[in-house]
C-alpha atoms as a PDB file:
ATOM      1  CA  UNK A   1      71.101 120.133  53.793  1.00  0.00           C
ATOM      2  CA  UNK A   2      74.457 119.816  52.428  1.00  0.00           C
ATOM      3  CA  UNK A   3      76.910 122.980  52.566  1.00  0.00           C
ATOM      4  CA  UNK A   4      76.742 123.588  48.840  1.00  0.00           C
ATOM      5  CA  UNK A   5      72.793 123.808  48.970  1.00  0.00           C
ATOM      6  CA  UNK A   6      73.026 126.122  51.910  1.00  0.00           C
ATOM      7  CA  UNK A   7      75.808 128.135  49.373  1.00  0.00           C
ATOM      8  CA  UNK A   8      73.298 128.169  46.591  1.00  0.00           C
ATOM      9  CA  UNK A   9      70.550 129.390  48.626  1.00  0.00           C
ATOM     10  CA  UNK A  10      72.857 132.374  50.097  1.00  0.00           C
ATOM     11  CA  UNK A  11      73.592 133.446  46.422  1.00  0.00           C
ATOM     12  CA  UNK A  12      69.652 133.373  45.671  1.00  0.00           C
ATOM     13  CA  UNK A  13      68.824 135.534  48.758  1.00  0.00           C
ATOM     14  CA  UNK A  14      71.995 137.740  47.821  1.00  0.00           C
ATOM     15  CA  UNK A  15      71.792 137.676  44.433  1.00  0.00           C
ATOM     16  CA  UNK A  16      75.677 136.974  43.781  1.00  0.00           C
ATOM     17  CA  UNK A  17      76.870 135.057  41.418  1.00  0.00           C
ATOM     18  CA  UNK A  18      80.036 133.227  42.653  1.00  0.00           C
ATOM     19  CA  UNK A  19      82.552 132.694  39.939  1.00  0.00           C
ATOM     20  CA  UNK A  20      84.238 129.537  39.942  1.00  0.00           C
ATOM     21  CA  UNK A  21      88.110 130.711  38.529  1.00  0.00           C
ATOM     22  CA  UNK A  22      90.659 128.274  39.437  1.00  0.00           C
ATOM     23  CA  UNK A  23      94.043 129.607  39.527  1.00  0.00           C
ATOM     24  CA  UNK A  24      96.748 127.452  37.283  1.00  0.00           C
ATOM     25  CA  UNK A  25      99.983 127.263  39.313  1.00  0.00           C
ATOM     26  CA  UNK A  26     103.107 126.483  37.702  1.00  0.00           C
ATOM     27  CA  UNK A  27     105.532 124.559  39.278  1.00  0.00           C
ATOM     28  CA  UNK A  28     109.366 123.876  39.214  1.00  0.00           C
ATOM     29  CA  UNK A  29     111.644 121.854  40.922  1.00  0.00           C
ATOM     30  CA  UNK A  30     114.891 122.685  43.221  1.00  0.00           C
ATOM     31  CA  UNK A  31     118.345 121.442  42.651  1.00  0.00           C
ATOM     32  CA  UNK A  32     117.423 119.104  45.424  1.00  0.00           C
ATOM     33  CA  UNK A  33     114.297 117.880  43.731  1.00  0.00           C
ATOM     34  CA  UNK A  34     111.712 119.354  45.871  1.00  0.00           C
ATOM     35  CA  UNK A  35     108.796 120.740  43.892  1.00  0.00           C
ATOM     36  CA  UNK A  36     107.762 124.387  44.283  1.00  0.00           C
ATOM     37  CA  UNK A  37     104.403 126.124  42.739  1.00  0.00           C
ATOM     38  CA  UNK A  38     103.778 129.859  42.115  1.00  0.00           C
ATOM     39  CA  UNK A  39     100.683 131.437  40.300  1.00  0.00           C
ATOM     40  CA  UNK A  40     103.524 133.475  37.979  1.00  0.00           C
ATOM     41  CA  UNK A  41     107.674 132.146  38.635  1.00  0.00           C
ATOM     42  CA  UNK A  42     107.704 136.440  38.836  1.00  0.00           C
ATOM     43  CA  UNK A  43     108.774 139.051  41.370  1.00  0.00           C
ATOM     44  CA  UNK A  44     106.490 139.712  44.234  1.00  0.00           C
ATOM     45  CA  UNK A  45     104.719 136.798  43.844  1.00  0.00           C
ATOM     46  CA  UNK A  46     103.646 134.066  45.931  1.00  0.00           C
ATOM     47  CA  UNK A  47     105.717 130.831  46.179  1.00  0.00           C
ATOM     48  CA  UNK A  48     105.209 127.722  47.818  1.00  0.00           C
ATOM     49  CA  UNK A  49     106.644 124.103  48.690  1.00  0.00           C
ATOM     50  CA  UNK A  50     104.552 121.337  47.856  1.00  0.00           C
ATOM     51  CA  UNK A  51     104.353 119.128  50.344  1.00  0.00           C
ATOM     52  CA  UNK A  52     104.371 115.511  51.055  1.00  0.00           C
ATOM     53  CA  UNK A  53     100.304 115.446  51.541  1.00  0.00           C
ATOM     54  CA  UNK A  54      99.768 118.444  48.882  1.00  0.00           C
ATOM     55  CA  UNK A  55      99.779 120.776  51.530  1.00  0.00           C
ATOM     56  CA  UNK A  56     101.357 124.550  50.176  1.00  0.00           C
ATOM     57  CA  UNK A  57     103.413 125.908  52.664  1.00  0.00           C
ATOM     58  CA  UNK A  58     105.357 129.435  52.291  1.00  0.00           C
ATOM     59  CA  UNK A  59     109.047 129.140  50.988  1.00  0.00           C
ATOM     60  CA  UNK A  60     111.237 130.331  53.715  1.00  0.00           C
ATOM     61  CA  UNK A  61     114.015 133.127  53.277  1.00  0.00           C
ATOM     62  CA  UNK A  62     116.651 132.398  51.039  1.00  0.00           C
ATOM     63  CA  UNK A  63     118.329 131.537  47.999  1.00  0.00           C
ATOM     64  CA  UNK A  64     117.499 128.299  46.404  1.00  0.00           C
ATOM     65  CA  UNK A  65     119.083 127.375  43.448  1.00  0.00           C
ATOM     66  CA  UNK A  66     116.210 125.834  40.534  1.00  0.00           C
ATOM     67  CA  UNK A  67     117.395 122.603  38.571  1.00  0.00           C
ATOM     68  CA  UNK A  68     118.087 125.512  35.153  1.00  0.00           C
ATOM     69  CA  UNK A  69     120.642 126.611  37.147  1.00  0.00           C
ATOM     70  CA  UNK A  70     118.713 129.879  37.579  1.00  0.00           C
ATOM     71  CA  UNK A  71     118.794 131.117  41.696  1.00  0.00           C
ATOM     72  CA  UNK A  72     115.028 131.809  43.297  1.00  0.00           C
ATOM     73  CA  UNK A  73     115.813 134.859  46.012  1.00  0.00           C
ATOM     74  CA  UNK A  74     113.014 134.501  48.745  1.00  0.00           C
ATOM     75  CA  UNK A  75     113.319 137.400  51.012  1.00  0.00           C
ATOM     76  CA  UNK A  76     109.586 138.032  52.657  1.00  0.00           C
ATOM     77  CA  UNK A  77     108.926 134.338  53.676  1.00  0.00           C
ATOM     78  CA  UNK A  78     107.015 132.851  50.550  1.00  0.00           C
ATOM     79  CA  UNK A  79     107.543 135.915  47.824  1.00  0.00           C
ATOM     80  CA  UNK A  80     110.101 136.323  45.119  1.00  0.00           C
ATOM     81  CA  UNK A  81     112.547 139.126  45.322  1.00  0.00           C
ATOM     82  CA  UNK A  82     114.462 138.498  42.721  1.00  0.00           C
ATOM     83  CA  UNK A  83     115.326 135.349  40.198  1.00  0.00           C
ATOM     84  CA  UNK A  84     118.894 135.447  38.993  1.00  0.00           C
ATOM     85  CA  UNK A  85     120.746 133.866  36.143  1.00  0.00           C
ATOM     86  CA  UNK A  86     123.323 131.286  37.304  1.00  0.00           C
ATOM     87  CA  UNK A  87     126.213 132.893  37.997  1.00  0.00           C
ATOM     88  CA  UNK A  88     129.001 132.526  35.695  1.00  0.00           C
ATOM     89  CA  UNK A  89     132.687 132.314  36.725  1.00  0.00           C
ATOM     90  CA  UNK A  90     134.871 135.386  35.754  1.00  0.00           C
ATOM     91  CA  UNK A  91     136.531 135.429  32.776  1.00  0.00           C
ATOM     92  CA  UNK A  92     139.915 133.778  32.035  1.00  0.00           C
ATOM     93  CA  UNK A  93     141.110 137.619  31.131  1.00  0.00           C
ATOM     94  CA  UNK A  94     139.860 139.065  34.222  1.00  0.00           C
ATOM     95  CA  UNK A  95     141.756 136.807  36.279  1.00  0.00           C
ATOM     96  CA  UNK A  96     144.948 136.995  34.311  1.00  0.00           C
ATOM     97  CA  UNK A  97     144.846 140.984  34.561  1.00  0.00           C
ATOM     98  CA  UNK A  98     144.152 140.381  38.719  1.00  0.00           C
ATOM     99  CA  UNK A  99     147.294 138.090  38.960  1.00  0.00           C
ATOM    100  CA  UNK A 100     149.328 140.596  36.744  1.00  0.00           C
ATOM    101  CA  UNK A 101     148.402 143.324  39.331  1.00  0.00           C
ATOM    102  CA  UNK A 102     149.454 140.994  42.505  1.00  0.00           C
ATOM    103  CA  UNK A 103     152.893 140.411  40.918  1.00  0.00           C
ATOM    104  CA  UNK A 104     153.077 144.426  40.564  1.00  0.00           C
ATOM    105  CA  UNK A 105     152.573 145.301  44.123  1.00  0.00           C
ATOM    106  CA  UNK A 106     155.178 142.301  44.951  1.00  0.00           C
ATOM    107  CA  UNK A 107     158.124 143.621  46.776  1.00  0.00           C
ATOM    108  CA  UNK A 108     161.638 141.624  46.647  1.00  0.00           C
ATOM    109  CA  UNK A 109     163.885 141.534  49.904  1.00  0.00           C
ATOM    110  CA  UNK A 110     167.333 143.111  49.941  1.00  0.00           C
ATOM    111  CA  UNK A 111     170.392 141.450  50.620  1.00  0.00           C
ATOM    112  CA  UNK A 112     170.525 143.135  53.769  1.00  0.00           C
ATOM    113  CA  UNK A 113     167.209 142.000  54.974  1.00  0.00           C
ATOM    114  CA  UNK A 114     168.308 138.197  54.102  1.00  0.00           C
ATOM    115  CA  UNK A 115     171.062 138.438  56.260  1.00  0.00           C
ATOM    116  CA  UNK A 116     169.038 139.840  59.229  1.00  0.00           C
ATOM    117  CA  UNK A 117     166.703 136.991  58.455  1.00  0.00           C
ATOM    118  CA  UNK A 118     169.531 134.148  58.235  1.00  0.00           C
ATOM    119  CA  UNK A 119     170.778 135.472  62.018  1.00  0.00           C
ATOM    120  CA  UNK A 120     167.742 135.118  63.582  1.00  0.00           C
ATOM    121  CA  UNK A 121     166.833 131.886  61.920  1.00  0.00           C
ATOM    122  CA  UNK A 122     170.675 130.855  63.793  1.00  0.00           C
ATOM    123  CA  UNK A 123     169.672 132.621  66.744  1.00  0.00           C
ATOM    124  CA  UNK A 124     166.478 130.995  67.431  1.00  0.00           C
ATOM    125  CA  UNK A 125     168.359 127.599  66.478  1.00  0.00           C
ATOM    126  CA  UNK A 126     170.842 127.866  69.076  1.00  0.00           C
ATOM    127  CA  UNK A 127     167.973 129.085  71.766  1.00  0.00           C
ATOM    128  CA  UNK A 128     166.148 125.909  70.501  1.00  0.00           C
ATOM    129  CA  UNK A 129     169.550 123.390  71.028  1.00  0.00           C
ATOM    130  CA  UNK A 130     169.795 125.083  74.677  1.00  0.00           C
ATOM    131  CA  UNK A 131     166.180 124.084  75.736  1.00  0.00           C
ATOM    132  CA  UNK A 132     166.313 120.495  74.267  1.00  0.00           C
ATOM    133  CA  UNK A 133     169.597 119.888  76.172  1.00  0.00           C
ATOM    134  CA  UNK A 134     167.695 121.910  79.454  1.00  0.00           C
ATOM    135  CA  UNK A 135     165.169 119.282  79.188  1.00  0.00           C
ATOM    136  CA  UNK A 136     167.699 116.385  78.597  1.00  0.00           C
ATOM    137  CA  UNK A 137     169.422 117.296  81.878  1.00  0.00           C
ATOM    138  CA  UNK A 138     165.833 117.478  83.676  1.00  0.00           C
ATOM    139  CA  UNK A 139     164.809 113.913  82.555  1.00  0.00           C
ATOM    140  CA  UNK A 140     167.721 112.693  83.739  1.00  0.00           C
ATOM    141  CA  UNK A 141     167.615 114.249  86.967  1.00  0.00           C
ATOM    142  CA  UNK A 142     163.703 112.851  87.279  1.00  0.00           C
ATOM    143  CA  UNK A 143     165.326 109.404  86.489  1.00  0.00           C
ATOM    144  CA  UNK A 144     167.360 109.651  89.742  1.00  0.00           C
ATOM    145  CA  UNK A 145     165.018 111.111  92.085  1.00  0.00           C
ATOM    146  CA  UNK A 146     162.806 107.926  90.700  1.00  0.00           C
ATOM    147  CA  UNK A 147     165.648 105.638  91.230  1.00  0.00           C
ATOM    148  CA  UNK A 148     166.545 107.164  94.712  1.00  0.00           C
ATOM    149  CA  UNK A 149     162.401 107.157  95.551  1.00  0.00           C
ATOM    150  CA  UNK A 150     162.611 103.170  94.591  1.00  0.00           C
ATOM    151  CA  UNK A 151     165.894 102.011  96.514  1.00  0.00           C
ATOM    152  CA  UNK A 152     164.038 104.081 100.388  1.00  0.00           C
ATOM    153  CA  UNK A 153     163.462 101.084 102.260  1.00  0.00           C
ATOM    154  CA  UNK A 154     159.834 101.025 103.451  1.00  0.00           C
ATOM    155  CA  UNK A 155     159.141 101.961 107.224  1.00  0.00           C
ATOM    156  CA  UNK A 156     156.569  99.645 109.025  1.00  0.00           C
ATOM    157  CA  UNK A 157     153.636 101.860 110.513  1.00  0.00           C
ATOM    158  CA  UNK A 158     153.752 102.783 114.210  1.00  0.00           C
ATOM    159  CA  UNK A 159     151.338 100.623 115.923  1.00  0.00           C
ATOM    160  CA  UNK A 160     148.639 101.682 118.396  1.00  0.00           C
ATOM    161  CA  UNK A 161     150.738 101.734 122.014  1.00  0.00           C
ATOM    162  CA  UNK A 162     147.628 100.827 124.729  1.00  0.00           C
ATOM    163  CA  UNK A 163     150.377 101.891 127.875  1.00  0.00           C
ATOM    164  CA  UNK A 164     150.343 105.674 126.251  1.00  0.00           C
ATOM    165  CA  UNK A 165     146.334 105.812 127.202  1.00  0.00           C
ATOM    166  CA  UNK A 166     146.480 104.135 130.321  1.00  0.00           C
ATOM    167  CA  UNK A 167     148.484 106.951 131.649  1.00  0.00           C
ATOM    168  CA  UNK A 168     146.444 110.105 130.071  1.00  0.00           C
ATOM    169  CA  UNK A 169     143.605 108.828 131.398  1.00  0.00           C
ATOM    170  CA  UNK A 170     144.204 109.002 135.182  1.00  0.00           C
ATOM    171  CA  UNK A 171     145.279 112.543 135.207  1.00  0.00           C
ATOM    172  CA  UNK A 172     143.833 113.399 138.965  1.00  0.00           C
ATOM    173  CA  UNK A 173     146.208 113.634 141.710  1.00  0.00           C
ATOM    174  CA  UNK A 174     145.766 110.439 144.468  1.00  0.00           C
ATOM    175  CA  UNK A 175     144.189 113.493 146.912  1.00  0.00           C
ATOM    176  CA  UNK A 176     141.512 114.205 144.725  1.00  0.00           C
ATOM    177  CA  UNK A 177     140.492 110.499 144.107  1.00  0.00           C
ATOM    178  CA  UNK A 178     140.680 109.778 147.680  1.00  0.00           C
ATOM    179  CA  UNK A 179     138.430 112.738 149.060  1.00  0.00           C
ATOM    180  CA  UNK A 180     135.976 111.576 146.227  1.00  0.00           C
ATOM    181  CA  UNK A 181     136.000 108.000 147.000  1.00  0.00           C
ATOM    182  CA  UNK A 182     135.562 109.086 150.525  1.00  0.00           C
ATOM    183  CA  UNK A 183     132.321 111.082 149.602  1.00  0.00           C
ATOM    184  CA  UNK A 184     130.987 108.462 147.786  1.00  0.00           C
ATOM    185  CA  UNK A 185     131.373 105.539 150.135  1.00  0.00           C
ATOM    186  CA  UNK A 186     129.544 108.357 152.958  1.00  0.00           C
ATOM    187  CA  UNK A 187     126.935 108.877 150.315  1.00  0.00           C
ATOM    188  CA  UNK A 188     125.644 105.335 149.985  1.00  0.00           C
ATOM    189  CA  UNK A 189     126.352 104.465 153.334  1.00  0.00           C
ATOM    190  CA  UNK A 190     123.880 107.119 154.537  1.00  0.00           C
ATOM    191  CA  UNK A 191     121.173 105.573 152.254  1.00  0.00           C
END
Protein backbone atom coordinates (compact mmCIF):
# COMPACT_ATOMS: atom_id res chain seq x y z
CA UNK A 1 0.00 0.00 0.00
CA UNK A 2 1.19 3.35 -0.75
CA UNK A 3 1.18 6.11 2.16
CA UNK A 4 -1.66 8.07 0.64
CA UNK A 5 -3.97 4.85 0.59
CA UNK A 6 -3.00 4.12 4.14
CA UNK A 7 -4.03 8.23 4.66
CA UNK A 8 -7.34 7.65 2.99
CA UNK A 9 -8.17 4.68 4.91
CA UNK A 10 -7.30 6.57 8.38
CA UNK A 11 -9.81 9.36 7.34
CA UNK A 12 -12.55 6.53 6.57
CA UNK A 13 -12.03 4.82 9.99
CA UNK A 14 -11.87 8.46 11.57
CA UNK A 15 -14.20 10.05 9.66
CA UNK A 16 -12.04 13.36 9.02
CA UNK A 17 -11.99 15.05 6.23
CA UNK A 18 -8.47 16.50 5.61
CA UNK A 19 -8.55 19.82 3.89
CA UNK A 20 -6.05 20.36 1.37
CA UNK A 21 -5.31 24.54 1.89
CA UNK A 22 -2.07 25.50 0.54
CA UNK A 23 -0.69 28.55 1.96
CA UNK A 24 0.43 31.35 -0.85
CA UNK A 25 3.73 32.87 0.34
CA UNK A 26 4.85 36.05 -0.95
CA UNK A 27 8.21 36.69 -1.52
CA UNK A 28 10.72 39.66 -1.83
CA UNK A 29 14.13 40.09 -2.42
CA UNK A 30 17.13 41.74 -0.23
CA UNK A 31 19.34 44.52 -1.32
CA UNK A 32 21.76 41.71 -1.84
CA UNK A 33 19.42 39.73 -4.02
CA UNK A 34 18.63 36.91 -1.83
CA UNK A 35 14.98 35.93 -1.96
CA UNK A 36 12.89 35.85 1.22
CA UNK A 37 9.09 34.38 1.58
CA UNK A 38 6.53 35.18 4.32
CA UNK A 39 2.78 34.02 4.42
CA UNK A 40 1.91 38.08 5.09
CA UNK A 41 5.38 40.76 4.65
CA UNK A 42 3.47 41.80 8.35
CA UNK A 43 4.51 42.04 11.99
CA UNK A 44 4.76 38.87 13.92
CA UNK A 45 4.88 36.86 11.14
CA UNK A 46 6.95 34.19 9.90
CA UNK A 47 9.86 34.89 7.48
CA UNK A 48 12.14 32.81 5.73
CA UNK A 49 15.28 32.57 3.29
CA UNK A 50 14.85 30.58 0.36
CA UNK A 51 17.44 28.54 -0.16
CA UNK A 52 19.65 27.23 -2.80
CA UNK A 53 17.65 23.66 -2.90
CA UNK A 54 14.15 25.40 -1.87
CA UNK A 55 14.78 24.64 1.51
CA UNK A 56 12.99 27.62 4.06
CA UNK A 57 15.17 28.35 6.70
CA UNK A 58 14.35 31.05 9.60
CA UNK A 59 15.77 34.65 8.93
CA UNK A 60 18.26 35.32 11.57
CA UNK A 61 18.24 38.54 13.89
CA UNK A 62 18.64 41.65 12.27
CA UNK A 63 18.02 44.37 10.03
CA UNK A 64 18.04 43.68 6.39
CA UNK A 65 17.45 46.26 4.14
CA UNK A 66 14.60 45.04 1.05
CA UNK A 67 15.55 46.18 -2.63
CA UNK A 68 12.29 49.28 -1.99
CA UNK A 69 14.56 50.61 0.20
CA UNK A 70 12.16 49.68 3.03
CA UNK A 71 14.33 47.92 6.30
CA UNK A 72 12.87 44.21 7.46
CA UNK A 73 13.66 44.24 11.54
CA UNK A 74 14.01 40.45 12.51
CA UNK A 75 14.29 40.27 16.18
CA UNK A 76 12.91 36.55 17.32
CA UNK A 77 14.98 34.51 14.73
CA UNK A 78 12.53 34.20 11.64
CA UNK A 79 9.56 36.85 12.77
CA UNK A 80 9.06 40.45 11.84
CA UNK A 81 9.26 43.06 14.49
CA UNK A 82 8.96 45.81 12.70
CA UNK A 83 9.30 47.00 8.76
CA UNK A 84 10.53 50.55 8.47
CA UNK A 85 10.47 53.12 5.74
CA UNK A 86 13.97 53.93 4.41
CA UNK A 87 15.33 56.34 6.35
CA UNK A 88 15.60 59.71 5.01
CA UNK A 89 18.51 62.11 5.67
CA UNK A 90 17.66 65.20 7.89
CA UNK A 91 16.63 68.11 6.44
CA UNK A 92 18.89 70.81 4.91
CA UNK A 93 17.14 73.26 7.73
CA UNK A 94 17.77 71.01 10.52
CA UNK A 95 21.30 70.89 9.89
CA UNK A 96 21.76 74.56 9.22
CA UNK A 97 19.95 75.39 12.69
CA UNK A 98 22.58 72.50 14.39
CA UNK A 99 25.66 74.33 12.84
CA UNK A 100 24.17 77.79 13.89
CA UNK A 101 24.03 76.41 17.51
CA UNK A 102 27.85 75.00 17.36
CA UNK A 103 29.07 78.47 16.27
CA UNK A 104 27.02 79.85 19.46
CA UNK A 105 28.66 77.82 22.08
CA UNK A 106 32.15 78.72 20.22
CA UNK A 107 34.42 80.51 22.53
CA UNK A 108 37.33 82.90 21.06
CA UNK A 109 40.82 83.01 22.93
CA UNK A 110 42.08 86.20 24.53
CA UNK A 111 45.09 87.90 23.74
CA UNK A 112 46.44 86.81 26.87
CA UNK A 113 45.86 83.19 26.32
CA UNK A 114 47.75 83.54 22.75
CA UNK A 115 50.65 84.71 24.33
CA UNK A 116 50.76 81.89 26.96
CA UNK A 117 50.27 79.65 23.97
CA UNK A 118 53.13 81.31 21.69
CA UNK A 119 55.71 80.70 24.94
CA UNK A 120 55.15 77.33 25.26
CA UNK A 121 55.08 76.61 21.59
CA UNK A 122 59.03 78.48 22.03
CA UNK A 123 59.55 76.59 25.03
CA UNK A 124 58.94 73.22 23.80
CA UNK A 125 61.03 74.35 20.58
CA UNK A 126 64.05 75.08 22.41
CA UNK A 127 63.58 71.67 24.66
CA UNK A 128 63.22 70.01 21.18
CA UNK A 129 66.74 71.84 19.62
CA UNK A 130 68.48 70.58 23.03
CA UNK A 131 67.56 66.83 22.49
CA UNK A 132 68.39 66.76 18.70
CA UNK A 133 71.84 68.28 19.48
CA UNK A 134 71.93 65.56 22.80
CA UNK A 135 71.56 62.95 20.26
CA UNK A 136 74.02 64.55 17.71
CA UNK A 137 76.75 64.48 20.39
CA UNK A 138 75.77 60.68 21.24
CA UNK A 139 76.15 59.49 17.57
CA UNK A 140 79.20 60.92 17.41
CA UNK A 141 80.52 59.56 20.45
CA UNK A 142 79.14 55.86 19.15
CA UNK A 143 81.21 56.68 15.96
CA UNK A 144 84.41 56.70 18.09
CA UNK A 145 83.90 53.96 20.40
CA UNK A 146 83.24 52.05 16.82
CA UNK A 147 86.33 53.48 15.41
CA UNK A 148 88.41 52.80 18.64
CA UNK A 149 86.57 48.99 18.77
CA UNK A 150 87.98 48.62 14.93
CA UNK A 151 91.70 49.98 15.25
CA UNK A 152 92.19 47.00 18.94
CA UNK A 153 94.53 44.77 17.40
CA UNK A 154 93.24 41.18 17.72
CA UNK A 155 94.88 38.90 20.49
CA UNK A 156 95.70 35.27 19.33
CA UNK A 157 93.92 32.69 21.77
CA UNK A 158 95.98 31.10 24.55
CA UNK A 159 96.75 27.68 23.49
CA UNK A 160 96.31 24.48 25.51
CA UNK A 161 99.89 24.31 27.67
CA UNK A 162 100.32 20.14 28.15
CA UNK A 163 103.47 21.01 30.95
CA UNK A 164 100.56 22.82 33.24
CA UNK A 165 98.81 19.11 33.56
CA UNK A 166 101.75 17.16 33.86
CA UNK A 167 102.44 18.83 37.09
CA UNK A 168 98.70 18.83 38.71
CA UNK A 169 98.55 15.50 38.15
CA UNK A 170 101.31 14.06 40.39
CA UNK A 171 100.25 15.85 43.45
CA UNK A 172 101.48 12.94 46.09
CA UNK A 173 104.55 13.50 47.96
CA UNK A 174 107.65 10.87 46.74
CA UNK A 175 106.88 9.12 50.50
CA UNK A 176 103.55 8.27 49.71
CA UNK A 177 104.33 6.79 46.19
CA UNK A 178 107.14 4.89 47.54
CA UNK A 179 105.33 3.12 50.59
CA UNK A 180 102.60 2.30 47.90
CA UNK A 181 104.84 0.98 45.32
CA UNK A 182 106.39 -0.93 48.11
CA UNK A 183 102.95 -2.56 49.03
CA UNK A 184 102.24 -3.38 45.75
CA UNK A 185 105.41 -5.06 44.61
CA UNK A 186 104.87 -7.28 48.36
CA UNK A 187 101.36 -7.88 47.16
CA UNK A 188 102.10 -9.69 43.92
CA UNK A 189 105.14 -11.09 45.06
CA UNK A 190 103.23 -13.03 47.74
CA UNK A 191 100.90 -14.44 45.00
Amino acid sequence: MKATEILNQIKDVLGIELSEEKVQLESMKLENGTEITSENFEIGSDVFIKGEEGESIPLPEGEYVLEDSRVLVVKNEGVIDEIKDAEKEEAPEEVAEEVEAAEDDKEYATKQELEEVKAMIEEMKSILEKEDLSKEEETKEVEKVEEIEMSVEEVEPIAHNPEMLASHQNNQPENVSLHLSRIRKMIYNNN
